[in-house]
C-alpha atoms as a PDB file:
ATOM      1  CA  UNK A   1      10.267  14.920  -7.992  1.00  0.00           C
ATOM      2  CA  UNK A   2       7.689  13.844  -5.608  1.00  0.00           C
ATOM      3  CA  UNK A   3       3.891  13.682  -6.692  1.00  0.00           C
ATOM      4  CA  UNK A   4       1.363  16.288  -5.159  1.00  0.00           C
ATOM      5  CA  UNK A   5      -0.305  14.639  -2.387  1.00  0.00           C
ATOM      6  CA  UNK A   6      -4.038  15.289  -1.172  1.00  0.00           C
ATOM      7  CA  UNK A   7      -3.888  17.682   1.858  1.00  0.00           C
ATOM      8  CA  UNK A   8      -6.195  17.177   4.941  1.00  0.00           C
ATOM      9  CA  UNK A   9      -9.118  16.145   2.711  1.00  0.00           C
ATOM     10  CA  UNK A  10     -10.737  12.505   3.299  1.00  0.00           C
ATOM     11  CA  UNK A  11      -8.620   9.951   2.033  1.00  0.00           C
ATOM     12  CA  UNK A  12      -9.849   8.553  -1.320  1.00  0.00           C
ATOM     13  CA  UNK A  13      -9.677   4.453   0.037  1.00  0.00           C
ATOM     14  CA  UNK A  14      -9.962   1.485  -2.296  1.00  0.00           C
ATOM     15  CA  UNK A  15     -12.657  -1.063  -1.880  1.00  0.00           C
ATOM     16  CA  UNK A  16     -12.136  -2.849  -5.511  1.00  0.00           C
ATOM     17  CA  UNK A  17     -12.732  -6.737  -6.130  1.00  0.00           C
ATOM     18  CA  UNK A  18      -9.108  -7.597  -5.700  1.00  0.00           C
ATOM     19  CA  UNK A  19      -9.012  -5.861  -2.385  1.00  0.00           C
ATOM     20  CA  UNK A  20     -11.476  -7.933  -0.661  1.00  0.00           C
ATOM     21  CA  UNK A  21     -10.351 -10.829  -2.735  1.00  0.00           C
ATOM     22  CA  UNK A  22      -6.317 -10.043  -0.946  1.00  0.00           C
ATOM     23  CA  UNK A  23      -8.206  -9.175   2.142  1.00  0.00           C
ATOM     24  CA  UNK A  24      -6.797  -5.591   2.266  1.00  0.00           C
ATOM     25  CA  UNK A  25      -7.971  -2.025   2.126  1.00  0.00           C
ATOM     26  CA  UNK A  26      -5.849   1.051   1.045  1.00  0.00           C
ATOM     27  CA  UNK A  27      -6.525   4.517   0.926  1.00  0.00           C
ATOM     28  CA  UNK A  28      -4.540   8.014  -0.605  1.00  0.00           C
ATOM     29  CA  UNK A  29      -1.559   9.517   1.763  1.00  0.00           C
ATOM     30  CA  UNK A  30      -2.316  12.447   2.913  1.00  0.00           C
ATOM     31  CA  UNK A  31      -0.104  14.940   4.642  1.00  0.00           C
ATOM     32  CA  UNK A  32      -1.809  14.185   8.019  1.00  0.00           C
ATOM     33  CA  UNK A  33      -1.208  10.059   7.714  1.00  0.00           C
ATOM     34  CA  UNK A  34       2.186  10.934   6.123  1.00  0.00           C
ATOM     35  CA  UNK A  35       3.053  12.985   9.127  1.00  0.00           C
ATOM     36  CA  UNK A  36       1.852  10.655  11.688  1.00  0.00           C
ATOM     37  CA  UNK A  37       3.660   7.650  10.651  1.00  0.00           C
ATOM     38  CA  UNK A  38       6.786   9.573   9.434  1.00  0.00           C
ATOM     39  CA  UNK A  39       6.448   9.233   5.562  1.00  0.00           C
ATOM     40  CA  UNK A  40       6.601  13.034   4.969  1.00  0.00           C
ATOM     41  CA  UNK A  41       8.995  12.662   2.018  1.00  0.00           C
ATOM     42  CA  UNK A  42       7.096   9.597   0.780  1.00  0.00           C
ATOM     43  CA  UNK A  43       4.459   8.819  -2.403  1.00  0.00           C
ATOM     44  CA  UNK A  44       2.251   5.534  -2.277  1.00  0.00           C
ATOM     45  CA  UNK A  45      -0.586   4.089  -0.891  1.00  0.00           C
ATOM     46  CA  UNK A  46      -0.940   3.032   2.570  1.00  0.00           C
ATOM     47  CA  UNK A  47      -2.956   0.121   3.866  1.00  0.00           C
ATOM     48  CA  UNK A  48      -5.581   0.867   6.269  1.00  0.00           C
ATOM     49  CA  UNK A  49      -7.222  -2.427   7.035  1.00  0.00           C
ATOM     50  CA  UNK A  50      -5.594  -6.390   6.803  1.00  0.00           C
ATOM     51  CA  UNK A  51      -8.571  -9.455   7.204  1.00  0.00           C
ATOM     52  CA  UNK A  52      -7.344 -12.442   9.492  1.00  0.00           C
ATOM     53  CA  UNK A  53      -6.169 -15.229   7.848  1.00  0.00           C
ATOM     54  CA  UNK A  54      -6.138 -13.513   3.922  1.00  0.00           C
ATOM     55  CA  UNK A  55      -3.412 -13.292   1.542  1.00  0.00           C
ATOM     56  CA  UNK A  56      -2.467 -10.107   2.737  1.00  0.00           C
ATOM     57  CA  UNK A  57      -2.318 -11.294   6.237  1.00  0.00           C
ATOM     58  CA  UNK A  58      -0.110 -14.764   5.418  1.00  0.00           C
ATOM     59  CA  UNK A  59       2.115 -12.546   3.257  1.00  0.00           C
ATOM     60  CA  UNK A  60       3.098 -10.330   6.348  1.00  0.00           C
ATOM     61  CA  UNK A  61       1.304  -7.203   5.617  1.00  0.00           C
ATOM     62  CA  UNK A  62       0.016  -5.180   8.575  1.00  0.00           C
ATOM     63  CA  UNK A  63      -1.937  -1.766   8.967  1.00  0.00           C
ATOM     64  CA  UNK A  64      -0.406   1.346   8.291  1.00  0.00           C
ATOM     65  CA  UNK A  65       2.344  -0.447   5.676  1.00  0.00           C
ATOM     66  CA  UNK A  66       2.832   2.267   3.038  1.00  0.00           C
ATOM     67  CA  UNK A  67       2.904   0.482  -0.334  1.00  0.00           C
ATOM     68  CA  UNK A  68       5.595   2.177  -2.928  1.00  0.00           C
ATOM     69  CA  UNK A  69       6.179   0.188  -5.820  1.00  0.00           C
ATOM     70  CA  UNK A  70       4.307  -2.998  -7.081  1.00  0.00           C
ATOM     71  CA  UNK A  71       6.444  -5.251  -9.300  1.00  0.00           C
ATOM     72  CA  UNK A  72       8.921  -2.460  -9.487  1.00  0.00           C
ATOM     73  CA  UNK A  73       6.247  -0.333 -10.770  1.00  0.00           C
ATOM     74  CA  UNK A  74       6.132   3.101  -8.510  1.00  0.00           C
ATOM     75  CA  UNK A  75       3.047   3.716  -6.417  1.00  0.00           C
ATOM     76  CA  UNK A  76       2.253   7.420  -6.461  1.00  0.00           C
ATOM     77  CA  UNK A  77      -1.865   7.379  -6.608  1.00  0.00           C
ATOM     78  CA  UNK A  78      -4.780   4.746  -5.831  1.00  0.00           C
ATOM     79  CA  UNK A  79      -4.849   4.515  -9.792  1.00  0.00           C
ATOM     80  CA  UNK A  80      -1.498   3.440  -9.612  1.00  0.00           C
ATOM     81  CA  UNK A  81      -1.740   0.533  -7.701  1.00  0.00           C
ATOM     82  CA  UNK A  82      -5.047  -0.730  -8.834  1.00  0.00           C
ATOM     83  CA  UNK A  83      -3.388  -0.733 -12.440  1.00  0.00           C
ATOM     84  CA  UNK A  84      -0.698  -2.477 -11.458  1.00  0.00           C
ATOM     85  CA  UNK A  85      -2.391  -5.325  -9.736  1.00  0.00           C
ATOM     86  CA  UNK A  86      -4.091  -5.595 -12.965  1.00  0.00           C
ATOM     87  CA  UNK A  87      -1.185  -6.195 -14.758  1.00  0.00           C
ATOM     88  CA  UNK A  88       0.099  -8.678 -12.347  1.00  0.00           C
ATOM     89  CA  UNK A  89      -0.204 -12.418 -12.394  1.00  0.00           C
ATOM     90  CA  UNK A  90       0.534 -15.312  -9.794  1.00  0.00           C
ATOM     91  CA  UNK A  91       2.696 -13.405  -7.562  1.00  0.00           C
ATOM     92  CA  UNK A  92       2.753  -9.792  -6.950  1.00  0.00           C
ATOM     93  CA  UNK A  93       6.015  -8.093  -5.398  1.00  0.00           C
ATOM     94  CA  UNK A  94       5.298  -5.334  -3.131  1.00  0.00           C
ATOM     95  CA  UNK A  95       7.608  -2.951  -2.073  1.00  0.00           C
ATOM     96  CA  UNK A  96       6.716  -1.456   1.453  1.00  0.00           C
ATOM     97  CA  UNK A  97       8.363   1.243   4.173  1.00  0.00           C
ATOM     98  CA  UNK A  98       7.225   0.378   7.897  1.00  0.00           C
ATOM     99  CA  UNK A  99       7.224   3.131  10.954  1.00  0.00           C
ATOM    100  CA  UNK A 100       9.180   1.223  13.308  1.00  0.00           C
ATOM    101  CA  UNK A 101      10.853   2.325  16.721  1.00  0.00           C
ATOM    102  CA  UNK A 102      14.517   2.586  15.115  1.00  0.00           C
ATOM    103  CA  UNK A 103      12.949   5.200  11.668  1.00  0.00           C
ATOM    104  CA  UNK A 104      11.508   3.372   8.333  1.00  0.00           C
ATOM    105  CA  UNK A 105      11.588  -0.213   7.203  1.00  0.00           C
ATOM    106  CA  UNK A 106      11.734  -1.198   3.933  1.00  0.00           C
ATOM    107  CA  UNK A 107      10.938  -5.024   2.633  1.00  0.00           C
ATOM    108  CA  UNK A 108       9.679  -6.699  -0.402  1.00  0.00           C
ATOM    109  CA  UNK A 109       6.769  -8.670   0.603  1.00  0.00           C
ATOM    110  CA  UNK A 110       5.092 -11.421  -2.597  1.00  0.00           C
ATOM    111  CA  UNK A 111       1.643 -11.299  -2.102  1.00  0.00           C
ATOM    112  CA  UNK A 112      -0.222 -14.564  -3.977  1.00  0.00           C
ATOM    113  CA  UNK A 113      -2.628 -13.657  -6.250  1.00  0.00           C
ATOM    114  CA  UNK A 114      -5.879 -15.139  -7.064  1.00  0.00           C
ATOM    115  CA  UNK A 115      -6.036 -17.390  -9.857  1.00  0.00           C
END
C-alpha cells in the first residue's frame, strides 16, 4: 500500500544540519510535484535544491531526484529520511527514480557522509 501523500498544500521542505552539511534540500511529494515529474504512483522525498561542488553534487544527485529508500530503508515522509540519515554512518546508499525522456530512472547513488 502506498502512504497518503500531502495534496496541493505547501510542501513541508527540510533545512536540517545534515542538509546543508550534504549540500541538499528536500521537501514532501505532493500530488502536484508527483504529477509533474511523473511519480504519481511513487512515496519519498524529492530533492529540490543541490549546492555546487557538495557531497550531494560529487555523488551525482541533481534537482528534482525523488529519494525512495536510504540504506534500504523506505522513504515515505520527511521523518523518514531525516531518521535514516541519522542512523547512517560513512556512506549512505540512496536509492533514487529520475524523470528522464525514455519514463523513470532508477540508480543507487553513495552519498559520503560527514565524519
Amino acid at each position: 500500500t502506498l502512504a497518503a501523500r500531502p495534496e496541493k498544500t505547501a510542501a513541508a521542505t527540510s533545512e536540517t544540519e545534515q542538509d546543508e552539511r550534504l549540500g541538499l534540500r528536500v521537501r514532501s511529494l505532493t500530488d502536484d510535484v508527483a504529477e509533474r515529474y511523473g511519480f504519481e504512483d511513487e512515496t519519498g522525498v524529492i530533492i529540490s535544491r543541490v549546492s555546487r561542488g557538495s557531497r550531494a553534487a560529487h555523488a551525482g544527485l541533481q534537482s528534482a531526484d525523488l529519494i525512495v529508500e536510504v540504506n534500504r530503508v523506505p522513504i515515505a515522509s520527511l521523518e523518514d529520511y531525516e531518521d535514516a540519515l541519522e542512523g547512517a554512518t560513512g556512506t549512505a546508499l540512496l536509492m533514487i527514480r529520475r524523470a528522464t525522456r525514455g519514463g523513470i530512472a532508477t540508480d543507487v547513488v553513495a552519498l559520503r557522509l560527514p565524519d
